[in-house]
N, C-alpha and C. Protein backbone atom coordinates (compact mmCIF):
# COMPACT_ATOMS: atom_id res chain seq x y z
N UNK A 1 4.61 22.54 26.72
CA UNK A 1 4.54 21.31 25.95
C UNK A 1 3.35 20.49 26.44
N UNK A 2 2.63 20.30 25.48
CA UNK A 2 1.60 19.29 26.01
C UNK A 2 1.63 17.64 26.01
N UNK A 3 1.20 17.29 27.28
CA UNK A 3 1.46 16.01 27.42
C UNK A 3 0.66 15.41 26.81
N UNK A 4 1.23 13.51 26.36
CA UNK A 4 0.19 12.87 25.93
C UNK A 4 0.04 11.33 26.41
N UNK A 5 -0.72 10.46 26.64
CA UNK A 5 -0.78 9.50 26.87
C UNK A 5 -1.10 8.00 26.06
N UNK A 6 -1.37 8.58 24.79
CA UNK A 6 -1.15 7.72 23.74
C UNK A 6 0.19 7.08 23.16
N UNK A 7 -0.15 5.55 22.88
CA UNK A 7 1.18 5.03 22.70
C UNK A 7 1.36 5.39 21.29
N UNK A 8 0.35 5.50 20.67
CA UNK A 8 0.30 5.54 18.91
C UNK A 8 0.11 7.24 18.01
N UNK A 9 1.48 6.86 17.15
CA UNK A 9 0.89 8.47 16.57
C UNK A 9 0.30 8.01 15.12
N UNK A 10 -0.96 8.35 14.72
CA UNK A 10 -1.62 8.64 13.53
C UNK A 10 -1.06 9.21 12.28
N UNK A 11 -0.35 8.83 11.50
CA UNK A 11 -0.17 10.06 10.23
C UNK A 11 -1.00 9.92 9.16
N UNK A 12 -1.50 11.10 9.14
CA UNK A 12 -2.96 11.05 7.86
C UNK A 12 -2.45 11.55 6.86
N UNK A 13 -3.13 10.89 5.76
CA UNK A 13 -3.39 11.09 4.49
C UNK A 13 -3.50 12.23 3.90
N UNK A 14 -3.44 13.14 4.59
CA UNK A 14 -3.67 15.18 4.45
C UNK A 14 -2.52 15.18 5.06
N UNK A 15 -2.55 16.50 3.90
CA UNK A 15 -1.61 17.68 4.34
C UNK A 15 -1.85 18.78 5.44
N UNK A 16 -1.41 19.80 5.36
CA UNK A 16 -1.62 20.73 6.80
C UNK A 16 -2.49 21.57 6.32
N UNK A 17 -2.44 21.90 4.71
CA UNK A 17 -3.98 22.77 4.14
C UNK A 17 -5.13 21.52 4.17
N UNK A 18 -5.27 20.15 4.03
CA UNK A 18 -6.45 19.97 4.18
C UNK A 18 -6.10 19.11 3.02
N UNK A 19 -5.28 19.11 1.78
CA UNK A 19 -5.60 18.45 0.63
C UNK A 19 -5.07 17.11 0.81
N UNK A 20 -5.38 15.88 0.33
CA UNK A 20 -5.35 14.43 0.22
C UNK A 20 -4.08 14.22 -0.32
N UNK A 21 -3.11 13.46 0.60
CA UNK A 21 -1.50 13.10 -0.09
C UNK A 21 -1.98 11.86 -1.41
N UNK A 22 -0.84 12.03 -2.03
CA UNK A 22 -0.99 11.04 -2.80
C UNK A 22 0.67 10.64 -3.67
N UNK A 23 0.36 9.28 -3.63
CA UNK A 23 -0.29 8.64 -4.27
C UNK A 23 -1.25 7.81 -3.46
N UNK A 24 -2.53 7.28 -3.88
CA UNK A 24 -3.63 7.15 -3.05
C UNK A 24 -2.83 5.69 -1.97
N UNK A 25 -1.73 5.11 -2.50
CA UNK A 25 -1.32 3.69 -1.84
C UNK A 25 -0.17 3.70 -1.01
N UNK A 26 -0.22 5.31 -0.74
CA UNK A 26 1.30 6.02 0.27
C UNK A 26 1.39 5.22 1.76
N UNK A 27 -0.17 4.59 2.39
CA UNK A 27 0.09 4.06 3.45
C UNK A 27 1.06 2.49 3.42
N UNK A 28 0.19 1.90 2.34
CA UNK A 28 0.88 0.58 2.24
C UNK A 28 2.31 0.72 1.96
N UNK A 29 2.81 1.60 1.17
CA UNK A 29 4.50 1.87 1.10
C UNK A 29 5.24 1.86 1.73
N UNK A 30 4.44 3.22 2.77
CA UNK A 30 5.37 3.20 4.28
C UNK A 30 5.43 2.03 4.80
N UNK A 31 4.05 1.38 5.09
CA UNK A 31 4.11 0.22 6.10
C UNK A 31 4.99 -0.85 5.55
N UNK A 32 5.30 -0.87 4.24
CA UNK A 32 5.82 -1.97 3.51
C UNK A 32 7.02 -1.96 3.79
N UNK A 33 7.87 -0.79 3.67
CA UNK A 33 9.50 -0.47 4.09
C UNK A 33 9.68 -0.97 5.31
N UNK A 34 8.31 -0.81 6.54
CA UNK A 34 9.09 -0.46 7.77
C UNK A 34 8.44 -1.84 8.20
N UNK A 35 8.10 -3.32 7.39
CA UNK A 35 7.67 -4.31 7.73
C UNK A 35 8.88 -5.44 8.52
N UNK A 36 9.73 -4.82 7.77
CA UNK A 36 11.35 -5.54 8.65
C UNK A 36 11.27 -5.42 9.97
N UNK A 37 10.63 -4.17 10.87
CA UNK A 37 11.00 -3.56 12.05
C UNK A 37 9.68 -4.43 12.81
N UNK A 38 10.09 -5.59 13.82
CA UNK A 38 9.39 -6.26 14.41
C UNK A 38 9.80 -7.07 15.10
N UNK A 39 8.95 -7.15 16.43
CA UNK A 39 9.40 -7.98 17.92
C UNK A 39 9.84 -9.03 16.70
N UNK A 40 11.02 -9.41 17.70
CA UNK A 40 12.29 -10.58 17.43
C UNK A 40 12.70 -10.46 15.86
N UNK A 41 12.75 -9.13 15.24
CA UNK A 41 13.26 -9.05 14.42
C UNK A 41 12.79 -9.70 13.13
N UNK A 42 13.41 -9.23 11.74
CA UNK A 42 13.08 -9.78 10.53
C UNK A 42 13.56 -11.81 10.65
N UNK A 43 12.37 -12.12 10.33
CA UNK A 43 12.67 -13.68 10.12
C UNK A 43 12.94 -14.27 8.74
N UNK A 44 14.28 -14.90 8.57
CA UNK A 44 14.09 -14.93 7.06
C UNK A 44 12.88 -16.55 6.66
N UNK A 45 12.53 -16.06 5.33
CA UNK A 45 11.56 -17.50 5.06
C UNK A 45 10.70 -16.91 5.22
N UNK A 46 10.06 -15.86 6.13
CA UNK A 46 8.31 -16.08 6.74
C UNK A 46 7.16 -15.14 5.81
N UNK A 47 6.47 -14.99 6.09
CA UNK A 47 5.62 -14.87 4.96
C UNK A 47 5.24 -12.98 5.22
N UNK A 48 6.03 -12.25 3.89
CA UNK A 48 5.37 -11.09 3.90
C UNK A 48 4.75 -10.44 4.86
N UNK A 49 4.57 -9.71 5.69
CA UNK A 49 3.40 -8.47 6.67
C UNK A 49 4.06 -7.42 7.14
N UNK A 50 3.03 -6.82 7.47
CA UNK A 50 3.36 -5.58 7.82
C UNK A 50 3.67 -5.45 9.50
N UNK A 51 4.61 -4.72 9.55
CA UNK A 51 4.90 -4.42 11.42
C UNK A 51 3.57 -4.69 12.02
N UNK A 52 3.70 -5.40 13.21
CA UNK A 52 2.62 -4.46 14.18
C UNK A 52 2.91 -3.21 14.84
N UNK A 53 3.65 -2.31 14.61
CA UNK A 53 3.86 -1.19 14.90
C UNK A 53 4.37 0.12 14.19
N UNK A 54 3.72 -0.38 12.68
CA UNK A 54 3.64 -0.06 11.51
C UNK A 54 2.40 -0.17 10.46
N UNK A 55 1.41 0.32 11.07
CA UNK A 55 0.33 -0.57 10.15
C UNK A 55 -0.76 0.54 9.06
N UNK A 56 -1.29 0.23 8.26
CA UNK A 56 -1.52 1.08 7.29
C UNK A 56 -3.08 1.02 7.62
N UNK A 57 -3.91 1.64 7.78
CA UNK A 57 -5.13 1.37 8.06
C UNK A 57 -6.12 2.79 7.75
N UNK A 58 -7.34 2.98 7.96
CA UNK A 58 -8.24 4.48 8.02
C UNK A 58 -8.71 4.76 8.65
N UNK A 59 -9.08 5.80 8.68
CA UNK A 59 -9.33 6.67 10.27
C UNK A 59 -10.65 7.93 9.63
N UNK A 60 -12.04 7.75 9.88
CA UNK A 60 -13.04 8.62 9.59
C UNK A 60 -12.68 8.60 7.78
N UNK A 61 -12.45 7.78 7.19
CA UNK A 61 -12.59 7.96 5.63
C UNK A 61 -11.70 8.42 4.87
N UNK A 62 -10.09 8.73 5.99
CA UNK A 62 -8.67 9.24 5.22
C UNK A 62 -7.81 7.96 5.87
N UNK A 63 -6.96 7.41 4.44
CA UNK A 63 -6.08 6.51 4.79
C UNK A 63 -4.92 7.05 5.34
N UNK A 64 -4.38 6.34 6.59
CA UNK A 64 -3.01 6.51 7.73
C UNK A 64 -2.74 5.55 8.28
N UNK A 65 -1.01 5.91 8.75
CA UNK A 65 -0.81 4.78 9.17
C UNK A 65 -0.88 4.77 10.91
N UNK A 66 -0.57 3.78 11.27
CA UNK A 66 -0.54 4.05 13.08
C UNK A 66 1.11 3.36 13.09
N UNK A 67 1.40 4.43 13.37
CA UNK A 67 2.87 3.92 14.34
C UNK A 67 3.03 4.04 15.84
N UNK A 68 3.49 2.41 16.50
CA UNK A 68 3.13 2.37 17.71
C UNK A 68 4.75 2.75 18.06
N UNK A 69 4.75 3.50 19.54
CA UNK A 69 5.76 3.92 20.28
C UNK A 69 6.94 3.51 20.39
N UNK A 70 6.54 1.55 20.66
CA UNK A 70 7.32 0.55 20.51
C UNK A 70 8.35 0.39 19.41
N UNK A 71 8.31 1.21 18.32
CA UNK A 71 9.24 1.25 16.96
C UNK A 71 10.08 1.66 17.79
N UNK A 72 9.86 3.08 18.49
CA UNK A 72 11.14 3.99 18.71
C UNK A 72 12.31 3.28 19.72
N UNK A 73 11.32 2.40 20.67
CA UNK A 73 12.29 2.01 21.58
C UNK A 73 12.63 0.73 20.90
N UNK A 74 12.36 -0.01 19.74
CA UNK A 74 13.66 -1.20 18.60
C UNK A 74 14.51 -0.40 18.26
N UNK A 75 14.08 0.36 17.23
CA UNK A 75 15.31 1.19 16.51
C UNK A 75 14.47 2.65 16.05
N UNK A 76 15.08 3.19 16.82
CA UNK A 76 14.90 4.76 16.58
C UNK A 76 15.11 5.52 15.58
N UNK A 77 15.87 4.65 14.54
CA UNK A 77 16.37 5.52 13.08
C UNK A 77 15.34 5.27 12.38
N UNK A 78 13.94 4.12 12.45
CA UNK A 78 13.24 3.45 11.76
C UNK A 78 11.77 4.52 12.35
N UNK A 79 11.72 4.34 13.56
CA UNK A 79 10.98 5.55 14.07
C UNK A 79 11.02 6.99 13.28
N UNK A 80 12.53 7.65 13.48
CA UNK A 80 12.39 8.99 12.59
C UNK A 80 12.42 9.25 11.34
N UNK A 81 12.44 7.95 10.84
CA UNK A 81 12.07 7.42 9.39
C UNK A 81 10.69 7.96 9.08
N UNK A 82 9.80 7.04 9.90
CA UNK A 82 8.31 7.36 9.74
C UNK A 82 7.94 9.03 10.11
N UNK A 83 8.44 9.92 11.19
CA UNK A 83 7.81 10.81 11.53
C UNK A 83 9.03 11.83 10.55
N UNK A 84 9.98 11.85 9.78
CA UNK A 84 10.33 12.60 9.36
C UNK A 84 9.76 12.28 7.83
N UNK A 85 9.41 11.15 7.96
CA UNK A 85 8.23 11.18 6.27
C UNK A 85 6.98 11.94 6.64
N UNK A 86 6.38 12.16 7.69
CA UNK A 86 5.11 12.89 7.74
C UNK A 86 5.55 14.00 7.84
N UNK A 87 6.86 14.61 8.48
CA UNK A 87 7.37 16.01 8.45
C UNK A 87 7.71 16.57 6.99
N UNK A 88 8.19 15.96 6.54
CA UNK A 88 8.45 16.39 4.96
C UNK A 88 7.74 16.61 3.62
N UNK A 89 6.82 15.42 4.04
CA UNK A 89 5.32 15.83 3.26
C UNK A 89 4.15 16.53 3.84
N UNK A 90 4.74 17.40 5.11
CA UNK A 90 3.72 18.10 5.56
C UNK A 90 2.37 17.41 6.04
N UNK A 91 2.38 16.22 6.81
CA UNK A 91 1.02 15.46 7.15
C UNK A 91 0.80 15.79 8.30
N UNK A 92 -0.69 15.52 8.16
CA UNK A 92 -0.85 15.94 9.74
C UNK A 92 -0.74 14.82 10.66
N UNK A 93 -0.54 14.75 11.98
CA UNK A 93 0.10 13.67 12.63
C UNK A 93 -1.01 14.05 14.11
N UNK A 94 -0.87 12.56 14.71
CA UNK A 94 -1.88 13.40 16.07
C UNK A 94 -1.19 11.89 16.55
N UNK A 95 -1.15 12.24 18.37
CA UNK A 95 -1.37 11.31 19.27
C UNK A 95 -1.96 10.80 19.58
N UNK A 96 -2.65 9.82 19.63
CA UNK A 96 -4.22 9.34 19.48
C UNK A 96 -4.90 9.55 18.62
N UNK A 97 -6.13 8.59 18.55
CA UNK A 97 -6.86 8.54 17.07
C UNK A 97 -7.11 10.20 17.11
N UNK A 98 -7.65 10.42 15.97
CA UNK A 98 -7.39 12.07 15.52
C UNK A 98 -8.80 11.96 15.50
N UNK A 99 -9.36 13.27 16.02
CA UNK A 99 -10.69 13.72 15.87
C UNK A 99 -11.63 13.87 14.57
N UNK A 100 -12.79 13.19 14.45
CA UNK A 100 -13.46 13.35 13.29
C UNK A 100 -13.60 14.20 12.46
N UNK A 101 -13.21 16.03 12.99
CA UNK A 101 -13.13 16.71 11.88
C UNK A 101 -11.47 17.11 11.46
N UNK A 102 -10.92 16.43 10.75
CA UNK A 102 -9.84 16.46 10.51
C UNK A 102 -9.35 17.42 9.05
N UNK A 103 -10.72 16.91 8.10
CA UNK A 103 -10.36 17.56 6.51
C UNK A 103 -10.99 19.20 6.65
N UNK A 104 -10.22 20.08 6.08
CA UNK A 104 -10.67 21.21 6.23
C UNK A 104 -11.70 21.49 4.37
């Protein structure tokens, strides 16, 4: 098993052949569901955002999200939420930012 020292796992926008998930706005979705999951919890009243440990962003020109470690240790069902959505749509996932040649 290889170790890692990154707090954040990457899930990209590709699949495991190389082709572009879609729908092109799949990051903001995820991040949008899992915007509840945040230090001191959902506040009611406050204004819309996304987790900080949920965030939808790009990486070398493919949109992903970064999920930080910190999810798993709030709530862990919200964690295997996110990594069993990249398991099921077959994404590729990396520990640390993912290396520039990523698209095949």
């Amino acid at each position: 098993m290889v170790s890692h020292t990154s707090k954040k796992v990457y899930i990209l926008g590709l699949t495991q052949s190389g082709r572009a998930f879609r729908p092109s706005d799949w990051a903001e979705r995820l991040a949008g569901v899992m915007s509840q999951f945040r230090p001191g919890g959902n506040r009611p009243g406050s204004h819309i955002a996304y987790s900080p440990w949920c965030v939808p962003t790009s990486v070398h020109g493919v949109r992903c999200v970064v999920v930080d470690e910190a999810l798993r240790v709030f709530d862990v069902m919200a964690w295997d939420f996110c990594m069993n959505f990249a398991k099921d749509n077959e994404l590729q996932t990396f520990h640390g930012k993912p290396p520039a040649a990523t698209k095949h």
